[in-house]
C-alpha atoms as a PDB file:
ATOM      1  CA  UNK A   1       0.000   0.000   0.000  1.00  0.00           C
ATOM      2  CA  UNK A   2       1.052   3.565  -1.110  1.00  0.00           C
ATOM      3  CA  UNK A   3      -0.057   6.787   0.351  1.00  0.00           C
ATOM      4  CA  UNK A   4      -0.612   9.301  -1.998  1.00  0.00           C
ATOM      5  CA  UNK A   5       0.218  13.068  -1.121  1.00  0.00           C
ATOM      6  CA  UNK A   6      -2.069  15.556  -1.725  1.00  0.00           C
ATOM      7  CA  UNK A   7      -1.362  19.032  -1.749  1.00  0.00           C
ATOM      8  CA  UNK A   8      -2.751  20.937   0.866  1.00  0.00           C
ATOM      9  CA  UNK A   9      -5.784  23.464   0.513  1.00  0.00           C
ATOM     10  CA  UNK A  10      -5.339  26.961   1.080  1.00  0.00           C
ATOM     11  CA  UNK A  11      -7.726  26.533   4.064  1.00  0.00           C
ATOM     12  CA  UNK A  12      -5.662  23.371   5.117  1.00  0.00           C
ATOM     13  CA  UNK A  13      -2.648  24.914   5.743  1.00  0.00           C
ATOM     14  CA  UNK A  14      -4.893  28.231   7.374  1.00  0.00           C
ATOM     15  CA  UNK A  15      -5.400  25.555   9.678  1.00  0.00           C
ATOM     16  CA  UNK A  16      -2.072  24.599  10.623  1.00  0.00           C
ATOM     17  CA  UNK A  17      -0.704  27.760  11.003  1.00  0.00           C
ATOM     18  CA  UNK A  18       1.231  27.803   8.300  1.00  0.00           C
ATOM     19  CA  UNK A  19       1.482  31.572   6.456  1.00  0.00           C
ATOM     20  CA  UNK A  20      -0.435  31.510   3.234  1.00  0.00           C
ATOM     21  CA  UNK A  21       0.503  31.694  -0.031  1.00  0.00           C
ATOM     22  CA  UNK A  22      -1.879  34.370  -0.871  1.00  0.00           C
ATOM     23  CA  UNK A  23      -4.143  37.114   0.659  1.00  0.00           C
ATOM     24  CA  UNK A  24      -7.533  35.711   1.365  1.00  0.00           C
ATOM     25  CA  UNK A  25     -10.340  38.583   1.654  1.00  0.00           C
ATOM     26  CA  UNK A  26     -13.310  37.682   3.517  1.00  0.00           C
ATOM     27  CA  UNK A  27     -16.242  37.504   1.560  1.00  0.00           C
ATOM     28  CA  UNK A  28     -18.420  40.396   2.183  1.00  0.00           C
ATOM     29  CA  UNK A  29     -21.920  40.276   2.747  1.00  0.00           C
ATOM     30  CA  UNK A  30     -24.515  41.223  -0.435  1.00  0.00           C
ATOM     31  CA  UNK A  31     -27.024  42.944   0.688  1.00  0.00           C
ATOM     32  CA  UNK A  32     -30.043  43.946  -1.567  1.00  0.00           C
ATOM     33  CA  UNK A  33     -33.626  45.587  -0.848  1.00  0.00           C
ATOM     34  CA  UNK A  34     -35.512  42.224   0.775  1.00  0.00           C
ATOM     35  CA  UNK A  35     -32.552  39.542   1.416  1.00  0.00           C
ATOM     36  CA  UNK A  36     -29.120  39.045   1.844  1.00  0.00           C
ATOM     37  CA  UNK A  37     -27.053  36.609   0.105  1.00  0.00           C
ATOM     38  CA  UNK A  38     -24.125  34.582   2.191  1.00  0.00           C
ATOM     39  CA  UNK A  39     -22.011  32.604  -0.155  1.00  0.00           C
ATOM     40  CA  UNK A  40     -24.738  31.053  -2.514  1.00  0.00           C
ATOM     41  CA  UNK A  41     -27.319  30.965   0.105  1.00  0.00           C
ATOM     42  CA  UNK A  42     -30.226  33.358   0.446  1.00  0.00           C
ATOM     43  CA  UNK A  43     -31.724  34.736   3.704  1.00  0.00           C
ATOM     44  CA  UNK A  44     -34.998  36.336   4.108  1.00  0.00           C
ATOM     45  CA  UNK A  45     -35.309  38.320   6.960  1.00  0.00           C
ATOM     46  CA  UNK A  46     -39.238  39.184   7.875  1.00  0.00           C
ATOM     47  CA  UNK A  47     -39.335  43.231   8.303  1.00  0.00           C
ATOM     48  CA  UNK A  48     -39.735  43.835  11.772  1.00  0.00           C
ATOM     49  CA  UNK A  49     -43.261  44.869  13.557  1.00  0.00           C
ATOM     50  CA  UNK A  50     -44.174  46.678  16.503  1.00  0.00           C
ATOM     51  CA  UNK A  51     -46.345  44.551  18.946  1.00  0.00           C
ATOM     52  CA  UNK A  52     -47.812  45.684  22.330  1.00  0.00           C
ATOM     53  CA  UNK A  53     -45.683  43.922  24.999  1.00  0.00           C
ATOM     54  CA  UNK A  54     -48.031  41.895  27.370  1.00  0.00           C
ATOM     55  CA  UNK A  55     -46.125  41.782  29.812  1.00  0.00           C
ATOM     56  CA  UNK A  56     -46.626  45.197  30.949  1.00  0.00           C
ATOM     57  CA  UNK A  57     -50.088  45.207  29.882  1.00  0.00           C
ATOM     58  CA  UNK A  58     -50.007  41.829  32.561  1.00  0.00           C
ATOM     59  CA  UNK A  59     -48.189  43.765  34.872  1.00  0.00           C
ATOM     60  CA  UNK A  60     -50.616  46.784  35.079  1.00  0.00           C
ATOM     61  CA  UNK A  61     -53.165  44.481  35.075  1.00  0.00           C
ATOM     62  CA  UNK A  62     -52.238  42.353  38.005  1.00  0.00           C
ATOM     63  CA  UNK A  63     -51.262  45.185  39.921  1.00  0.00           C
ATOM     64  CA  UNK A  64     -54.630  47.166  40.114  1.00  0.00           C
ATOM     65  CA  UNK A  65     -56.031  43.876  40.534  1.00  0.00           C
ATOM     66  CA  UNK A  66     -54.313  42.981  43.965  1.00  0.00           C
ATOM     67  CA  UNK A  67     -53.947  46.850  45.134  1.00  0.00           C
ATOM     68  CA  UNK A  68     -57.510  47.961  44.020  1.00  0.00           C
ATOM     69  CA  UNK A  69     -56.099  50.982  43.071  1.00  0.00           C
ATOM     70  CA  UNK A  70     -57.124  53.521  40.309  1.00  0.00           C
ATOM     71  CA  UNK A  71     -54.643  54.164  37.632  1.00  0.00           C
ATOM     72  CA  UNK A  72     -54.259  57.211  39.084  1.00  0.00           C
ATOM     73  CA  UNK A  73     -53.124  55.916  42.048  1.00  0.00           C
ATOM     74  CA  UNK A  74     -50.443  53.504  40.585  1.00  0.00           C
ATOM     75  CA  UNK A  75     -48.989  56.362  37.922  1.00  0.00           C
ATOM     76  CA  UNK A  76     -48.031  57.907  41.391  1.00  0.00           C
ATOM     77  CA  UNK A  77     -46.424  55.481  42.551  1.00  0.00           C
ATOM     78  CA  UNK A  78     -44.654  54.416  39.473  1.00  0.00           C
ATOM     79  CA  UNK A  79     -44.206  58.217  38.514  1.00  0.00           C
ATOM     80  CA  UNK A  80     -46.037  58.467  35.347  1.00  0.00           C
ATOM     81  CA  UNK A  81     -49.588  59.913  33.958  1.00  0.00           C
ATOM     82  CA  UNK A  82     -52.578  58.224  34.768  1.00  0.00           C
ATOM     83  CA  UNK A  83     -53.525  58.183  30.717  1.00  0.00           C
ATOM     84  CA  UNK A  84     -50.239  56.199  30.262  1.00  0.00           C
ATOM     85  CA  UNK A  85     -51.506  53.841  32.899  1.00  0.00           C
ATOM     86  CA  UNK A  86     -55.030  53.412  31.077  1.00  0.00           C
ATOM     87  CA  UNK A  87     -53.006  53.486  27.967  1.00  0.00           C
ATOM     88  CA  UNK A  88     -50.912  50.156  28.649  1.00  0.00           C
ATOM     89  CA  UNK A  89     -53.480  48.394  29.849  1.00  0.00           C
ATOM     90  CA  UNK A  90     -55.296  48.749  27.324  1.00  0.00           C
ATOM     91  CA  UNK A  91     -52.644  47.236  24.967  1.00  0.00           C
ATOM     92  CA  UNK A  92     -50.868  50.179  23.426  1.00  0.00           C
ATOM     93  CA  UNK A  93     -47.136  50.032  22.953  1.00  0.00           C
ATOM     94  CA  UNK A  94     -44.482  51.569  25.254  1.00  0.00           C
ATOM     95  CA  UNK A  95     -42.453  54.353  23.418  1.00  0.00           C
ATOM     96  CA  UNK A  96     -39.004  54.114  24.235  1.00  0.00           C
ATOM     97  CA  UNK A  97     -38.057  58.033  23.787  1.00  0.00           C
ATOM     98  CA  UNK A  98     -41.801  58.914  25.662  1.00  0.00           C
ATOM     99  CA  UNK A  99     -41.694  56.110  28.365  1.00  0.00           C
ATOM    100  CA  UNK A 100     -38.367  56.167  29.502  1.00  0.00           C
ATOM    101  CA  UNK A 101     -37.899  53.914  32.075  1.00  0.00           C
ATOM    102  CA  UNK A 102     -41.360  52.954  32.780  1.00  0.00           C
ATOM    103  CA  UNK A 103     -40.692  49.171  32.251  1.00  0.00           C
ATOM    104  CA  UNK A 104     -38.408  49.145  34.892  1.00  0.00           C
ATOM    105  CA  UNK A 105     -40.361  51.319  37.502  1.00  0.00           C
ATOM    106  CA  UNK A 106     -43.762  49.079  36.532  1.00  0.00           C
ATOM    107  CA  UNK A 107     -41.318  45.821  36.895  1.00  0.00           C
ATOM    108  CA  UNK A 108     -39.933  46.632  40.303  1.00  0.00           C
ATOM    109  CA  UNK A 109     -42.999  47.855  41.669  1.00  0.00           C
ATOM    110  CA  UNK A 110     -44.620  44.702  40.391  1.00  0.00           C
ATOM    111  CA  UNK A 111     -41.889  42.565  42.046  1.00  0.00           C
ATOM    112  CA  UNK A 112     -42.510  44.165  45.428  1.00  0.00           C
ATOM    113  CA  UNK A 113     -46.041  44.074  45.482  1.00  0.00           C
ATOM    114  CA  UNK A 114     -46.247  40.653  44.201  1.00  0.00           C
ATOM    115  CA  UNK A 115     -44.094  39.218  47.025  1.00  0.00           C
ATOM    116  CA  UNK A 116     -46.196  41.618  49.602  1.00  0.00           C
ATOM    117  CA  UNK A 117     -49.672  40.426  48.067  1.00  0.00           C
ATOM    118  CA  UNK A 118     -48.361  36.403  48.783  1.00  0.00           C
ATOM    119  CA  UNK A 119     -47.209  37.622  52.446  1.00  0.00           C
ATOM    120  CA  UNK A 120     -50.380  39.367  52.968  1.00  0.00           C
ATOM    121  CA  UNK A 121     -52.257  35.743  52.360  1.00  0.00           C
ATOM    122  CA  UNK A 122     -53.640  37.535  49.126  1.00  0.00           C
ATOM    123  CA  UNK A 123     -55.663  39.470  50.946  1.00  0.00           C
ATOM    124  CA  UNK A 124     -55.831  43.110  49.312  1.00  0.00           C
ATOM    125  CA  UNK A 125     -56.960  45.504  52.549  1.00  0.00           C
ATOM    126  CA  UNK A 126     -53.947  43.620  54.465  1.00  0.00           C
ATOM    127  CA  UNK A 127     -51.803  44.102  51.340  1.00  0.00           C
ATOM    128  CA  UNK A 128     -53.245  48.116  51.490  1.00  0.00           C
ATOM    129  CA  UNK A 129     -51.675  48.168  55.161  1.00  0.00           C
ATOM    130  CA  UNK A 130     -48.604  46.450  54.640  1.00  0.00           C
ATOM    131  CA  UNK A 131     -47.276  49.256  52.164  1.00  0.00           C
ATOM    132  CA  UNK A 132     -48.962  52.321  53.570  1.00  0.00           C
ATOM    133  CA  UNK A 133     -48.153  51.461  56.964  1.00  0.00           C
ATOM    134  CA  UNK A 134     -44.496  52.918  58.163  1.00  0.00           C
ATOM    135  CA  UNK A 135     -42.542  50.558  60.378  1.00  0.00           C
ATOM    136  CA  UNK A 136     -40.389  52.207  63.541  1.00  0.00           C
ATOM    137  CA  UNK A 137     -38.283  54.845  62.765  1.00  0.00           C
ATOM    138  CA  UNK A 138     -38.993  54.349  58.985  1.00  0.00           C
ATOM    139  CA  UNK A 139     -40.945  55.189  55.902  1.00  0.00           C
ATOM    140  CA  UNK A 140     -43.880  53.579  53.957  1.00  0.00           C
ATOM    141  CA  UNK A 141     -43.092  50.994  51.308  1.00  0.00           C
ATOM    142  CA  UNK A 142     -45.399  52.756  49.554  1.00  0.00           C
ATOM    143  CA  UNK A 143     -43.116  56.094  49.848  1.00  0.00           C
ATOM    144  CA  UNK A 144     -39.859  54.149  48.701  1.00  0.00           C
ATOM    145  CA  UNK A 145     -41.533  52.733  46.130  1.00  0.00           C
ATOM    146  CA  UNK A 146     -42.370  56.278  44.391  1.00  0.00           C
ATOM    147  CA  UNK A 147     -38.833  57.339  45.161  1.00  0.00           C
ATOM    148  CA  UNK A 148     -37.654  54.259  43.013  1.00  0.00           C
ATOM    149  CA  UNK A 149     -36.158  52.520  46.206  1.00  0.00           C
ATOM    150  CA  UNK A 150     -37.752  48.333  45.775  1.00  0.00           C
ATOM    151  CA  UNK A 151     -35.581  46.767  47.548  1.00  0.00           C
ATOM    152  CA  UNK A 152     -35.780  49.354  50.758  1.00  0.00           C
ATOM    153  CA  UNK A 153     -39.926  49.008  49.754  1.00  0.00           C
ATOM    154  CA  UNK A 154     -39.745  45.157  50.312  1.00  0.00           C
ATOM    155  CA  UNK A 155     -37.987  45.884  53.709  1.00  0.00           C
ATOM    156  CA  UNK A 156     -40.424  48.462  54.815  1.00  0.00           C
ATOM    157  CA  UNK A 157     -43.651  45.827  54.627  1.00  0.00           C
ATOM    158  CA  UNK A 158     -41.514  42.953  56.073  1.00  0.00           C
ATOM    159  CA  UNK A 159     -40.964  45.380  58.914  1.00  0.00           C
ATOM    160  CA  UNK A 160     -44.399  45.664  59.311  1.00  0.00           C
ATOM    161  CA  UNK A 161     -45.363  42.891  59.192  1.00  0.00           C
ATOM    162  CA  UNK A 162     -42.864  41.485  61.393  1.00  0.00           C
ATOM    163  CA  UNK A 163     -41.352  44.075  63.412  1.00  0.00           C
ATOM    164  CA  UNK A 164     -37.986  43.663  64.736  1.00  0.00           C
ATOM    165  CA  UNK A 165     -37.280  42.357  68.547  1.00  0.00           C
ATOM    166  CA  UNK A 166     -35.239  44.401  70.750  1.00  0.00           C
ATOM    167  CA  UNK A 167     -32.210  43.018  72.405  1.00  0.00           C
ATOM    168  CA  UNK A 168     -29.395  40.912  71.447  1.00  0.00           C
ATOM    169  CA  UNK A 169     -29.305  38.239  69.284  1.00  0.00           C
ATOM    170  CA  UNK A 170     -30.150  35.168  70.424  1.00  0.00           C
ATOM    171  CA  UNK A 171     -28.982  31.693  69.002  1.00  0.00           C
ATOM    172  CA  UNK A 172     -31.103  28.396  68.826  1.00  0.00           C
ATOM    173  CA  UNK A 173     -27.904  26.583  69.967  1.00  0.00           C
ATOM    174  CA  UNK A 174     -26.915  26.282  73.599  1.00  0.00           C
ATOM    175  CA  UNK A 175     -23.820  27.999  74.898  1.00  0.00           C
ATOM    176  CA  UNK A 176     -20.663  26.012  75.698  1.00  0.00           C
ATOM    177  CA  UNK A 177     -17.660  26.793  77.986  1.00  0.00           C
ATOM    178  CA  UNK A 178     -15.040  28.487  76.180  1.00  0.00           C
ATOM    179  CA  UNK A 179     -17.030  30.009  72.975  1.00  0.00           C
ATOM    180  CA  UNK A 180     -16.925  33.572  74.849  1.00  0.00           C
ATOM    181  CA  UNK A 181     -13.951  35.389  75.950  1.00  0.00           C
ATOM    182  CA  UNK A 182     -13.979  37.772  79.098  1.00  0.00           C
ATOM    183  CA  UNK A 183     -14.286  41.803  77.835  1.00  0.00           C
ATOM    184  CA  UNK A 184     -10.629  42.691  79.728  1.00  0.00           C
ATOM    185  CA  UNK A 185      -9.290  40.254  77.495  1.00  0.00           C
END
């Protein structure tokens, strides 16, 4: 048996490392009015449309549902008109340039409320109390929300609903000999 040498492609010895014997330009793409070509292949791309996004049309929804608020109500606390409110629910696209960040305000604020309305036992006039109720020595949840804080918002209703104990912490383990050391030392 005899092996028989080939040469080696151009794209053979790309592979090996080896420096070519020629300049290779990438083929470039063709673009015309309705497809692109890529090598001999054609692709179609489908012109793009603008669809409402239901999930902020959900989002609205749910929240006036478990709140029982007007959409007045929640464009305060999400810091928008109440005709935007009416507007997305009612299926209408959000505009980036007019919206701004409306998405994210309606997202966090549904976040909050959503883990507040489980706490609550789904119960909306407990829900109403959790986040317009101020905890010790805080603010509302409501309040943060509006001033774009969620995260201090979750906090405030937790605190509410279960305030914190005075005193040291206590552990659910028993104390041994020798886990302390003496204050002089």
């Amino acid at each position: 048996m005899t092996l028989v040498e080939s040469t080696p492609t151009l794209y053979e010895e790309a592979l090996r490392g080896e420096p070519l014997a020629r300049v290779i330009f990438p083929e470039r793409l063709n673009t015309h009015a309705s497809f692109w070509t890529l090598g001999d292949w054609r692709i179609v791309l489908p012109a793009p449309l603008a669809r409402p996004s239901p999930g902020v049309q959900r989002i609205v929804r749910q929240l006036r549902e478990w709140t029982g608020w007007s959409a007045r109500r929640l464009a305060e606390v999400v810091g928008t008109s109440h005709t935007t409110i009416l507007s997305v629910e009612n299926g209408r696209p959000l505009v980036g340039g007019h919206s701004g960040d409306l998405r994210d305000r309606l997202t966090d604020a549904h976040a909050v409320i959503e883990r507040v309305h489980l706490l609550a036992g789904r119960d909306p006039d407990m829900l109403t109390r959790l986040l317009e109720t101020a905890p010790p020595g805080g603010t509302a949840a409501i309040v943060e929300l509006e001033a774009g804080e969620p995260g201090r918002a979750y906090l405030a209703a937790l605190e509410v609903l279960r305030p914190r104990t005075p005193g040291l912490l206590v552990g659910d383990r028993p104390r041994r000999s020798g886990g302390s050391a003496a204050l002089h030392d």
